[in-house]
N, C-alpha and C. Protein backbone atom coordinates (compact mmCIF):
# COMPACT_ATOMS: atom_id res chain seq x y z
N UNK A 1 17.39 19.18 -56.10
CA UNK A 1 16.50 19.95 -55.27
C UNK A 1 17.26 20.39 -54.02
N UNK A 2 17.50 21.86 -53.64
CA UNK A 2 17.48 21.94 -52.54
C UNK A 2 17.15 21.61 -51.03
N UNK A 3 18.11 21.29 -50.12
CA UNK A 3 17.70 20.74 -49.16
C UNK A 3 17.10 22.20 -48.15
N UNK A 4 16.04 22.36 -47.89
CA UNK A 4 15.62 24.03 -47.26
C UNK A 4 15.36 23.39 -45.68
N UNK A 5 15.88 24.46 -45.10
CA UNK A 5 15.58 24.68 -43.70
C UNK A 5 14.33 25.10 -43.19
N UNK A 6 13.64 24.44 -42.01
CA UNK A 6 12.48 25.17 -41.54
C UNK A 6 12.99 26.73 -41.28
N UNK A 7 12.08 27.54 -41.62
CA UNK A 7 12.73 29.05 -40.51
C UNK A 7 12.21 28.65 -39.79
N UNK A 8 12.94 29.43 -38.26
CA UNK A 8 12.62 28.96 -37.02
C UNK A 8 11.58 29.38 -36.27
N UNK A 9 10.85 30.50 -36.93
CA UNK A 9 10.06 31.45 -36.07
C UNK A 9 8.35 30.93 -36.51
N UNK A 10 8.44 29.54 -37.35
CA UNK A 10 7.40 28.94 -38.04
C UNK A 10 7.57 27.90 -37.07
N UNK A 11 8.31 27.36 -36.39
CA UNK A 11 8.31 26.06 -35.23
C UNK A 11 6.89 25.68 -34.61
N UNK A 12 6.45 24.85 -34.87
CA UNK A 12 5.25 24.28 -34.21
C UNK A 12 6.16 23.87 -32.40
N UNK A 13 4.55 24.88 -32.25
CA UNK A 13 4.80 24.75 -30.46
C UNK A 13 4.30 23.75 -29.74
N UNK A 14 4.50 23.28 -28.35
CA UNK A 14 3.40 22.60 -27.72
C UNK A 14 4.06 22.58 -26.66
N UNK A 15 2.97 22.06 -25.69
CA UNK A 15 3.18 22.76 -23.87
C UNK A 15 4.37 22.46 -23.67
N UNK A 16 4.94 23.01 -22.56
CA UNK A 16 6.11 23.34 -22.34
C UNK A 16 6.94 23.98 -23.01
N UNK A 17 7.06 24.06 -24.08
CA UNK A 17 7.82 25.13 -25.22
C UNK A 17 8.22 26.37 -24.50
N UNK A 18 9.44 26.91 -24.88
CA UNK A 18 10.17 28.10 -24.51
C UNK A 18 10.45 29.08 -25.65
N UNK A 19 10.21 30.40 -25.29
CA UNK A 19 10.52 31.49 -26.67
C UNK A 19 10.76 32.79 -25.88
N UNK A 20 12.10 33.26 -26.29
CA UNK A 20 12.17 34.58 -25.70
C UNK A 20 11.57 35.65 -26.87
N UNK A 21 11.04 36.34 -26.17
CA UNK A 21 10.13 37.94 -26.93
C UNK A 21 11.36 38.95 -26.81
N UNK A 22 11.25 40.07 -28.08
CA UNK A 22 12.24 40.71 -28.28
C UNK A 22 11.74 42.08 -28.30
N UNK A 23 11.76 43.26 -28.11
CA UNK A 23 10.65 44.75 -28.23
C UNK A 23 11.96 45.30 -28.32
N UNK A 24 12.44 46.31 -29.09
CA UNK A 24 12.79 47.42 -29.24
C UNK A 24 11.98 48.69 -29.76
N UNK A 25 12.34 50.05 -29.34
CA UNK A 25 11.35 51.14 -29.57
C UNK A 25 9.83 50.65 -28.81
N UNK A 26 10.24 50.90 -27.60
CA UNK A 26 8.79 50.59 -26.57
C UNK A 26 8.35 52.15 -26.75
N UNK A 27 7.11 52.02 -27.16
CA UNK A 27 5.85 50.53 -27.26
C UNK A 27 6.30 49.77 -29.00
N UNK A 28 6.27 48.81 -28.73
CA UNK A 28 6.58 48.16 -29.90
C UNK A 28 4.94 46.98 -29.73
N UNK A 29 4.46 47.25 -31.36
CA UNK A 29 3.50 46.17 -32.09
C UNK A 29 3.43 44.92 -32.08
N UNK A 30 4.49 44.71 -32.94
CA UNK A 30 4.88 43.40 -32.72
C UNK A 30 6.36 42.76 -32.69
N UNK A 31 6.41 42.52 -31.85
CA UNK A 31 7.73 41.84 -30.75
C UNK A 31 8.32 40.76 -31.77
N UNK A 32 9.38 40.35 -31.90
CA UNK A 32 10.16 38.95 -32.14
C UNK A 32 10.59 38.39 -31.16
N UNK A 33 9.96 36.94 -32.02
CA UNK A 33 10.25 35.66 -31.11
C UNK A 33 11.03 34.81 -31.42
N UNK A 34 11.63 34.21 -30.49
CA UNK A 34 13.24 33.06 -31.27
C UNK A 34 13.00 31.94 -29.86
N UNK A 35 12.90 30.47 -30.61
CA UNK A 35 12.68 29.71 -29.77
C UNK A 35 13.92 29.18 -29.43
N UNK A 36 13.71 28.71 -28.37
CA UNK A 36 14.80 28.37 -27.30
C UNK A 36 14.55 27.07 -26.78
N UNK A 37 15.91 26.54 -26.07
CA UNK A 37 15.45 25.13 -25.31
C UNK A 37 15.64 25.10 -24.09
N UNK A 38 16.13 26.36 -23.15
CA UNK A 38 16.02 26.11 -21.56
C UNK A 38 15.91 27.79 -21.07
N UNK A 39 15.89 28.01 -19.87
CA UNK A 39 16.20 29.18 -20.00
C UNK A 39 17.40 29.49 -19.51
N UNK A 40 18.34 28.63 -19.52
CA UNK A 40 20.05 29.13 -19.46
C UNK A 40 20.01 28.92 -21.13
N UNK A 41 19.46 28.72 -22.04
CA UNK A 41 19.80 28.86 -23.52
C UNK A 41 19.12 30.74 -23.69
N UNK A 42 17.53 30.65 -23.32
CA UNK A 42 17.46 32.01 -23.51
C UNK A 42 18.19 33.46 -22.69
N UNK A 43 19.13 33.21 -21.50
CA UNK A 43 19.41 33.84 -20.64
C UNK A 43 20.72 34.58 -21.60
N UNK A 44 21.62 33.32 -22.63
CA UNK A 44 22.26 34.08 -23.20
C UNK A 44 21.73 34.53 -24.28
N UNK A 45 20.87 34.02 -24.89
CA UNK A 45 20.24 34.62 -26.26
C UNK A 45 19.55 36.13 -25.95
N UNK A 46 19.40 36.58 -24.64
CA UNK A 46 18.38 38.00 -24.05
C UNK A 46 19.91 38.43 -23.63
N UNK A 47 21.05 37.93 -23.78
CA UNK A 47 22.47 39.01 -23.34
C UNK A 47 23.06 39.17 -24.71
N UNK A 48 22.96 38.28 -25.78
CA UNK A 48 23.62 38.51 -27.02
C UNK A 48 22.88 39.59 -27.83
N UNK A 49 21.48 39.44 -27.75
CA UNK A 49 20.76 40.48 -28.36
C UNK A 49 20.78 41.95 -27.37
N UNK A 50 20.64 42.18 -26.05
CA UNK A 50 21.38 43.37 -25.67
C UNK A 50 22.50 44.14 -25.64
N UNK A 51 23.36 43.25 -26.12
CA UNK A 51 24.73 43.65 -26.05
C UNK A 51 24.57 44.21 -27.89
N UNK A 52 24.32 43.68 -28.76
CA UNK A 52 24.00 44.32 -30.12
C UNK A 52 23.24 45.34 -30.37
N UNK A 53 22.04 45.43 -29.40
CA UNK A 53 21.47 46.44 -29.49
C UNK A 53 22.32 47.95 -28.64
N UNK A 54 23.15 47.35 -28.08
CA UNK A 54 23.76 48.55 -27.38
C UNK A 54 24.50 49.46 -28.35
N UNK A 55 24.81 48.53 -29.76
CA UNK A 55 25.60 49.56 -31.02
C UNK A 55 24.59 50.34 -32.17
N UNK A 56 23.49 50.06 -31.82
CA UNK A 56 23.00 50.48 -32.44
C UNK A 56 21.96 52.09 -31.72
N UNK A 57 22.65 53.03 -32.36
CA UNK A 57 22.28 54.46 -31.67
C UNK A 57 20.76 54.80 -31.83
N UNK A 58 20.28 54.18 -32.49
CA UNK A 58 18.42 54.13 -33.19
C UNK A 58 18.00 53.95 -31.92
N UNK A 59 18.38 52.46 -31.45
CA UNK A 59 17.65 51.95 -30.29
C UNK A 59 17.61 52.32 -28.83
N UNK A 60 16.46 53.09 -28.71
CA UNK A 60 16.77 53.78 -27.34
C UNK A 60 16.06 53.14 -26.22
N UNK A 61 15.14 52.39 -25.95
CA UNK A 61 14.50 51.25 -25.01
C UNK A 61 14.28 50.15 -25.88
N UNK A 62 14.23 48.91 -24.82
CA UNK A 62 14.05 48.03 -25.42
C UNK A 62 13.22 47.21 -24.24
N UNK A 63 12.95 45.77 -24.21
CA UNK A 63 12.51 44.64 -23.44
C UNK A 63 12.65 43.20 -24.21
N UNK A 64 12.99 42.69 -23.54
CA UNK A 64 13.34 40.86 -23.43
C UNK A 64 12.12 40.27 -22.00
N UNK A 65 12.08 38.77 -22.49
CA UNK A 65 11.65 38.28 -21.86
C UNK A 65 11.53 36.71 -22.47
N UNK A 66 10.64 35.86 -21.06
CA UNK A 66 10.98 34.88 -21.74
C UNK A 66 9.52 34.26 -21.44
N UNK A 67 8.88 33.54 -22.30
CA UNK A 67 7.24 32.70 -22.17
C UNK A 67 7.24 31.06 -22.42
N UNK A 68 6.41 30.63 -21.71
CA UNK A 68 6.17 29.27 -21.96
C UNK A 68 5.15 28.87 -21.94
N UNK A 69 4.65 27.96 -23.28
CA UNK A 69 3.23 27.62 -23.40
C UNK A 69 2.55 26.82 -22.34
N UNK A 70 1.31 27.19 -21.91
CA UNK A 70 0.60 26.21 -21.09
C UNK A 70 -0.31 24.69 -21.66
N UNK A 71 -0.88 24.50 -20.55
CA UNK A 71 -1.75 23.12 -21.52
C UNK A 71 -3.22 23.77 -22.26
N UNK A 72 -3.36 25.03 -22.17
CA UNK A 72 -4.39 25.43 -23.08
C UNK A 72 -4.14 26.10 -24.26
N UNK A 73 -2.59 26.35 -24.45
CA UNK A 73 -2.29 26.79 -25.52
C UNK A 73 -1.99 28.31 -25.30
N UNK A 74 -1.86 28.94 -24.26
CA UNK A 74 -1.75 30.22 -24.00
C UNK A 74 0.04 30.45 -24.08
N UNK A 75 0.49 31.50 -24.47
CA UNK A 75 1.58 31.83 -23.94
C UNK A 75 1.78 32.56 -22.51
N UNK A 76 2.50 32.27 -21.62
CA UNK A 76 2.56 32.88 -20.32
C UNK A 76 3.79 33.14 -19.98
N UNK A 77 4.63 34.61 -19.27
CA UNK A 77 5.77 34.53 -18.86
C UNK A 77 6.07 33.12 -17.72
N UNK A 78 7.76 33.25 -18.36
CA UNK A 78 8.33 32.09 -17.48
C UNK A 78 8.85 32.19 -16.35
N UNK A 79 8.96 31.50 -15.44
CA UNK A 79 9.49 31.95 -13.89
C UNK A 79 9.42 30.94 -13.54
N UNK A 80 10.77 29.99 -12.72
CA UNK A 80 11.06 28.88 -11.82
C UNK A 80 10.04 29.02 -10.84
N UNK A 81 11.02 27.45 -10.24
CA UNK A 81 10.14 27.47 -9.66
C UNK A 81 9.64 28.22 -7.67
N UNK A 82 10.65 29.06 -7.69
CA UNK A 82 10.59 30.26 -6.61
C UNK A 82 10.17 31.12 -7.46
N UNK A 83 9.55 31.45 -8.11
CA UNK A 83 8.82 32.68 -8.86
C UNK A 83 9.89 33.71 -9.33
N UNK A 84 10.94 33.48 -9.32
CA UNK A 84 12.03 34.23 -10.14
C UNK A 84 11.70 34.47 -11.76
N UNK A 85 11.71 35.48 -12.86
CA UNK A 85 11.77 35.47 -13.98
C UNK A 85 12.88 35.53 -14.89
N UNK A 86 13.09 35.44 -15.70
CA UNK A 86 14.23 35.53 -16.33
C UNK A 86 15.49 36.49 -16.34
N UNK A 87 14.91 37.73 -15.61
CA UNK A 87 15.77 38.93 -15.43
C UNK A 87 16.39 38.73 -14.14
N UNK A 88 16.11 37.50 -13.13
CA UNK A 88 16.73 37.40 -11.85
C UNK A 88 18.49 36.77 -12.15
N UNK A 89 19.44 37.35 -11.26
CA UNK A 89 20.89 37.19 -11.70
C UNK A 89 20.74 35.86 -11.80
N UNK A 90 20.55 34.50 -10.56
CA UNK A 90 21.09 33.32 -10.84
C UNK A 90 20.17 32.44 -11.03
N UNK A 91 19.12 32.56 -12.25
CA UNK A 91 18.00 32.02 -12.10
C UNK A 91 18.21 30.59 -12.89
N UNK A 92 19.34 30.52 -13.47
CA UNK A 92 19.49 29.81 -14.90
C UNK A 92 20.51 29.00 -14.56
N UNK A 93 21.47 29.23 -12.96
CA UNK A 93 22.71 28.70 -12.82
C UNK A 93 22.95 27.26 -12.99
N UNK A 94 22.02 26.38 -12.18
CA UNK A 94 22.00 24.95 -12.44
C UNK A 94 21.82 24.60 -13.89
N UNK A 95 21.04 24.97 -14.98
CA UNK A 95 20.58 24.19 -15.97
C UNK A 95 22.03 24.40 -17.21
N UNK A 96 21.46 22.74 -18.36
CA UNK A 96 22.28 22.75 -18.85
C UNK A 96 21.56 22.23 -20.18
N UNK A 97 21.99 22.85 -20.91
CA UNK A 97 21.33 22.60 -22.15
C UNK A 97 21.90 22.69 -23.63
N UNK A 98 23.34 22.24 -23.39
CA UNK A 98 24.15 21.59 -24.05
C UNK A 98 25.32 22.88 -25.03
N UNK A 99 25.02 23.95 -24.54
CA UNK A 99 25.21 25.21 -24.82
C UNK A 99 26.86 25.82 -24.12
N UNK A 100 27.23 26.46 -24.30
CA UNK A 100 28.56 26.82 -24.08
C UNK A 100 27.96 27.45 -23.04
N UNK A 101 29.26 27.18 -21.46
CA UNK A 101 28.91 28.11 -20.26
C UNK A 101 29.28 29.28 -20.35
C-alpha cells in the first residue's frame, strides 16, 4: 500500500493558524491558499510566488496576503503586533521558523 500524503490545502485549521491567500487576474473568485508556519515563512512564500508570476506574460495583477484564524473560527488578515501587515519591509525580521534566511 502506498504511503499518501495529506495535500496541504485540506490541513485542518485551528486558532492561531497562518495561510497566505494568492489572487491573480484581479478580481479573482477564488484565491489559493498554502499554509504556512510564521510570517517570515509566508513573507518568502508571497516573494517566491511573485517572482514566478513575473514570467508569466498572462498575469497582469495580482494580490498576496496573509490571514490568521481567530477563536471563532473566522479568517482575518494578519498584522503584528504594531499593526503592520505583511506587505510592511521589516515586519518578519526577528522571527524564525526554521526556514532558510
Amino acid at each position: 500500500m502506498a504511503n499518501r500524503m495529506r495535500h496541504p490545502l485540506k490541513k485542518v485549521y485551528s486558532v492561531g493558524n497562518l495561510r497566505v491567500y494568492a489572487m491573480d487576474h484581479i478580481p479573482c473568485d477564488d484565491p489559493t491558499y498554502y499554509p504556512v508556519k510564521s510570517s517570515a515563512h509566508a513573507k518568502r512564500l508571497i516573494d517566491a510566488l511573485a517572482e514566478s508570476q513575473l514570467l508569466d506574460p498572462n498575469i497582469t495583477d495580482n494580490c498576496f496576503g496573509l490571514e490568521v484564524m481567530d477563536k471563532s473560527g473566522e479568517w482575518n488578515e494578519w498584522d503584528d503586533e504594531e499593526g503592520n501587515d505583511i506587505s510592511a519591509e521589516d515586519v518578519v525580521l526577528d522571527e524564525y521558523d526554521g526556514g532558510r534566511s
